[in-house]
Protein backbone atom coordinates (compact mmCIF):
# COMPACT_ATOMS: atom_id res chain seq x y z
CA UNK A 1 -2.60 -114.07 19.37
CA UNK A 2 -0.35 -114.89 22.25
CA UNK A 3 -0.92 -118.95 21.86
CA UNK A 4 0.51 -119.70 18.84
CA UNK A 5 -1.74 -122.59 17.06
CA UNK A 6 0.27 -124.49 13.71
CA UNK A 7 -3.06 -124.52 10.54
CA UNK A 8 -2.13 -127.76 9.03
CA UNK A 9 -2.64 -125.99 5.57
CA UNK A 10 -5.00 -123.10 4.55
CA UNK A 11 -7.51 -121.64 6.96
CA UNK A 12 -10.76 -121.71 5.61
CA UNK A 13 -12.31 -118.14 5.34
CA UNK A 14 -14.25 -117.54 1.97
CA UNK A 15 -17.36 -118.12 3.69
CA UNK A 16 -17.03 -116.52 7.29
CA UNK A 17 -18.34 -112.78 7.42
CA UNK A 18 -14.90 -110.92 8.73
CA UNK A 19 -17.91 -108.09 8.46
CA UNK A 20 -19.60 -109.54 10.69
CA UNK A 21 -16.61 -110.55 12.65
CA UNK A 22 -15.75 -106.95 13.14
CA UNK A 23 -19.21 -105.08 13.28
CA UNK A 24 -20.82 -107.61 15.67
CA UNK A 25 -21.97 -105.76 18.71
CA UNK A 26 -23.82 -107.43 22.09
CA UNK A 27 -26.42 -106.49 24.22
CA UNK A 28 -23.59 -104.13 26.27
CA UNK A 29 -22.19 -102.36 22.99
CA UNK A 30 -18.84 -104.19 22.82
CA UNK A 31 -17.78 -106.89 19.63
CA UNK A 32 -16.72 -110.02 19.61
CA UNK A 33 -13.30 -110.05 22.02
CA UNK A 34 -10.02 -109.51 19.88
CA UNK A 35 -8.80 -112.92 20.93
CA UNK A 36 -11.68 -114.25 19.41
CA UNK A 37 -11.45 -112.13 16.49
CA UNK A 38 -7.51 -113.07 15.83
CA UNK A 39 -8.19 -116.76 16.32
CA UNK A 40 -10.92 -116.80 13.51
CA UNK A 41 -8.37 -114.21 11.05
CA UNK A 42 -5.96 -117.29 12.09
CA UNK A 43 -7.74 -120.39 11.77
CA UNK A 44 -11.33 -119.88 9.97
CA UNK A 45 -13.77 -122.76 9.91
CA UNK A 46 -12.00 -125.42 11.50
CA UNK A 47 -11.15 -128.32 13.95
CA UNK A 48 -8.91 -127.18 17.09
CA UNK A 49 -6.67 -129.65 18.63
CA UNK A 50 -8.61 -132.93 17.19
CA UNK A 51 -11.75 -132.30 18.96
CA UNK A 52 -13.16 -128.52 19.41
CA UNK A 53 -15.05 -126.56 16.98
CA UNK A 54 -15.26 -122.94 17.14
CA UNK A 55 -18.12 -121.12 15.51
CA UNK A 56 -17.04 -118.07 13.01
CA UNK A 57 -19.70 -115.90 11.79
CA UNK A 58 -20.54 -117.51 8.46
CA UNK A 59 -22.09 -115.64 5.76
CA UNK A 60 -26.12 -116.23 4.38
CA UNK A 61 -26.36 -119.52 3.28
CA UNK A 62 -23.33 -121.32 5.31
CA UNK A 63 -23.15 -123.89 8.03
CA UNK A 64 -21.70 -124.32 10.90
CA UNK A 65 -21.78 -120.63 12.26
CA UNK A 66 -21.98 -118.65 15.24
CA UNK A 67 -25.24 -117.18 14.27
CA UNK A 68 -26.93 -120.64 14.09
CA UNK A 69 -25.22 -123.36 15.35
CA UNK A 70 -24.02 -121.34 18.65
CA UNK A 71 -27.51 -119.76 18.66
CA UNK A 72 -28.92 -123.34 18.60
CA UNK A 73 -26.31 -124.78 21.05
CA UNK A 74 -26.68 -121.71 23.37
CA UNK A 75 -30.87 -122.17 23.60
CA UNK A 76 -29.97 -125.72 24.48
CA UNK A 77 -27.60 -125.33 26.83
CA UNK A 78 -29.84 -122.84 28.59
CA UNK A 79 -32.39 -124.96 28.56
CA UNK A 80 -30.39 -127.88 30.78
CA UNK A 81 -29.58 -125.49 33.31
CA UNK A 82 -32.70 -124.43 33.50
CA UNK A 83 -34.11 -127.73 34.61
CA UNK A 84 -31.01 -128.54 36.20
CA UNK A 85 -31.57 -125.52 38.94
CA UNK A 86 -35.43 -126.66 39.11
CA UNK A 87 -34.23 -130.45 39.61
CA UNK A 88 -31.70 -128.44 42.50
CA UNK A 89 -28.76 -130.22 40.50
CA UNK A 90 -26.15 -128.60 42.51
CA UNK A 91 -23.11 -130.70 40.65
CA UNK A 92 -23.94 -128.96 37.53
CA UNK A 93 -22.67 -125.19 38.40
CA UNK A 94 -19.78 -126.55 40.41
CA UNK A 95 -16.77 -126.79 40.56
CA UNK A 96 -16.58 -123.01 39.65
CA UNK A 97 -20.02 -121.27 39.48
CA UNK A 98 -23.49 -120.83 41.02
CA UNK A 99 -26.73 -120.62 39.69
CA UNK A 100 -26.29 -117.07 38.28
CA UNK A 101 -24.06 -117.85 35.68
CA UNK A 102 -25.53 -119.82 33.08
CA UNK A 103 -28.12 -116.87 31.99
CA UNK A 104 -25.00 -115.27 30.92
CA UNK A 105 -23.22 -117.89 29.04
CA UNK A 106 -22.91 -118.17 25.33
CA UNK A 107 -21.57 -121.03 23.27
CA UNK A 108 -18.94 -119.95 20.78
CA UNK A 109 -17.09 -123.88 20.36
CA UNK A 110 -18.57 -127.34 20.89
CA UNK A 111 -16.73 -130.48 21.17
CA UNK A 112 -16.86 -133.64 19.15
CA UNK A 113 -18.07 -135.01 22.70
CA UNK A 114 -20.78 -132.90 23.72
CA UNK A 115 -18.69 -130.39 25.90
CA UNK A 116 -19.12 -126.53 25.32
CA UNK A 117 -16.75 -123.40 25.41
CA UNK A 118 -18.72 -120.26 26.35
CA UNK A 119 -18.62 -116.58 27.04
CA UNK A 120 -19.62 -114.80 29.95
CA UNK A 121 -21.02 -112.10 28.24
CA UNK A 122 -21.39 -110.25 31.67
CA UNK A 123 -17.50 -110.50 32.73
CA UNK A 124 -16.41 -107.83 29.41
CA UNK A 125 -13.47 -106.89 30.79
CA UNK A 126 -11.24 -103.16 30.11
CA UNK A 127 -9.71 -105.03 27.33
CA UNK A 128 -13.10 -106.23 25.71
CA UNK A 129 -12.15 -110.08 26.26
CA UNK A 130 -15.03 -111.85 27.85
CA UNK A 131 -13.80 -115.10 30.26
CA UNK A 132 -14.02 -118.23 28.67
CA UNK A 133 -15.99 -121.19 30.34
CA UNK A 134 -16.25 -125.03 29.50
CA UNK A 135 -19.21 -126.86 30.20
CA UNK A 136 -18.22 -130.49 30.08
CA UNK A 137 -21.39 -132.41 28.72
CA UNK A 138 -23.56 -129.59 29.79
CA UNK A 139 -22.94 -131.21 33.17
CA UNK A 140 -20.95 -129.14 34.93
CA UNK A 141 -18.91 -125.10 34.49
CA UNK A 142 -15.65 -124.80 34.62
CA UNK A 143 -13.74 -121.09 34.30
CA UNK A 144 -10.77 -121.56 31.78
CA UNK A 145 -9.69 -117.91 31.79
CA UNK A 146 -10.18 -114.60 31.04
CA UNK A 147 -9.84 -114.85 27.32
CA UNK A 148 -9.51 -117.07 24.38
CA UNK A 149 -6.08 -116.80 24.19
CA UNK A 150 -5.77 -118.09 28.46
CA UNK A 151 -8.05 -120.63 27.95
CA UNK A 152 -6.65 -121.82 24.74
CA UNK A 153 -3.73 -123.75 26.76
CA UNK A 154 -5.77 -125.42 29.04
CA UNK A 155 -7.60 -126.55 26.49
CA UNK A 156 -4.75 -127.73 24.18
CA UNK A 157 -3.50 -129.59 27.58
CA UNK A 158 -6.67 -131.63 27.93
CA UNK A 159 -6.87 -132.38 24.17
CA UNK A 160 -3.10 -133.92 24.29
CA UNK A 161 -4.40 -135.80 27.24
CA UNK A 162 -6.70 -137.63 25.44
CA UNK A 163 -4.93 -137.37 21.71
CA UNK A 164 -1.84 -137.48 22.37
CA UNK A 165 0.07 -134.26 20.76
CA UNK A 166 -0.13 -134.18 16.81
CA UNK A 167 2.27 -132.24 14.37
CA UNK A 168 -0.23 -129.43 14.14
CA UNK A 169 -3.21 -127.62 16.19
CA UNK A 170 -5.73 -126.41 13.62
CA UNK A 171 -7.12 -128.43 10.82
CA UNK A 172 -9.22 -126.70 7.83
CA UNK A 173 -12.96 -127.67 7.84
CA UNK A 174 -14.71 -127.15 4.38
CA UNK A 175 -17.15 -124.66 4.00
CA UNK A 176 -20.43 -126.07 4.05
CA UNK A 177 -23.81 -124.28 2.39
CA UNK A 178 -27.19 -125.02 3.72
């Protein structure tokens, strides 16, 4: 992974499916992007910079995973834009984006305020990354980069903004059963 992230202690993995992680295929044929794929090896369940929370693929019987918490987050988000474009809600696509891009948009991270990263599943590029998007309180898109690992600084940036910078990146969540 390019952006080095500090795990203040031991990743927590015993409960994500690294199966999963690395059998996963979309609608196109291609995985889960390898910057996606190194960040969960990296960092498992857990809190990024004080605020985000990226979804691993969890095994039956675990919270807090791609499979049903991004599923869930995705069907919402959809939903929003959905009536936003109805309601003509121009702000909500902008600054980078038009109405076309939400149907392709997948939530992989959430923040502790309401914001959402996302995929654009349609933008796999020759390296299988997909560009990373944040939706900041499903209220508007901005592009972060063509990966994980370019958005990851922008992302640390804004965090710092509001935190301040602490002595690590990634803190452990426990693994939670349903």
């Amino acid at each position: 992974m390019p952006h080095t992230l500090t795990v203040n202690g031991r990743p927590t993995l015993e409960h994500v499916d690294l199966e999963l992680l690395d059998s996963y295929r979309f609608p196109d044929g291609g995985g889960f992007p390898e910057s996606y794929r190194a960040f969960i090896r990296h960092a498992g369940w857990a809190r990024l910079f004080d605020l985000w929370l990226i979804y691993p693929p969890v095994l039956p019987g675990f919270a807090d995973g791609l499979q049903g918490r991004g599923e869930n987050l995705t069907a919402r988000f959809l939903s929003v834009y959905r009536e936003g474009e109805e309601e003509e809600f121009e702000w909500m696509v902008e600054p980078d984006s038009d109405w076309s891009r939400p149907a392709s948009l997948r939530v992989f991270g959430w923040s502790e305020n309401g914001d959402a990263l996302l995929w654009d599943t349609s933008s796999r590029t020759p390296d299988e990354e997909f560009a990373v998007w944040e939706s900041r309180s499903l209220d508007s898109l901005h592009r972060l980069g063509g990966s994980l690992s370019e958005a990851l600084p922008l992302i640390q940036a804004r965090a710092r903004g509001s935190f301040g910078a602490r002595g690590h990146d990634v803190e452990p969540l426990p693994a939670v059963r349903l």
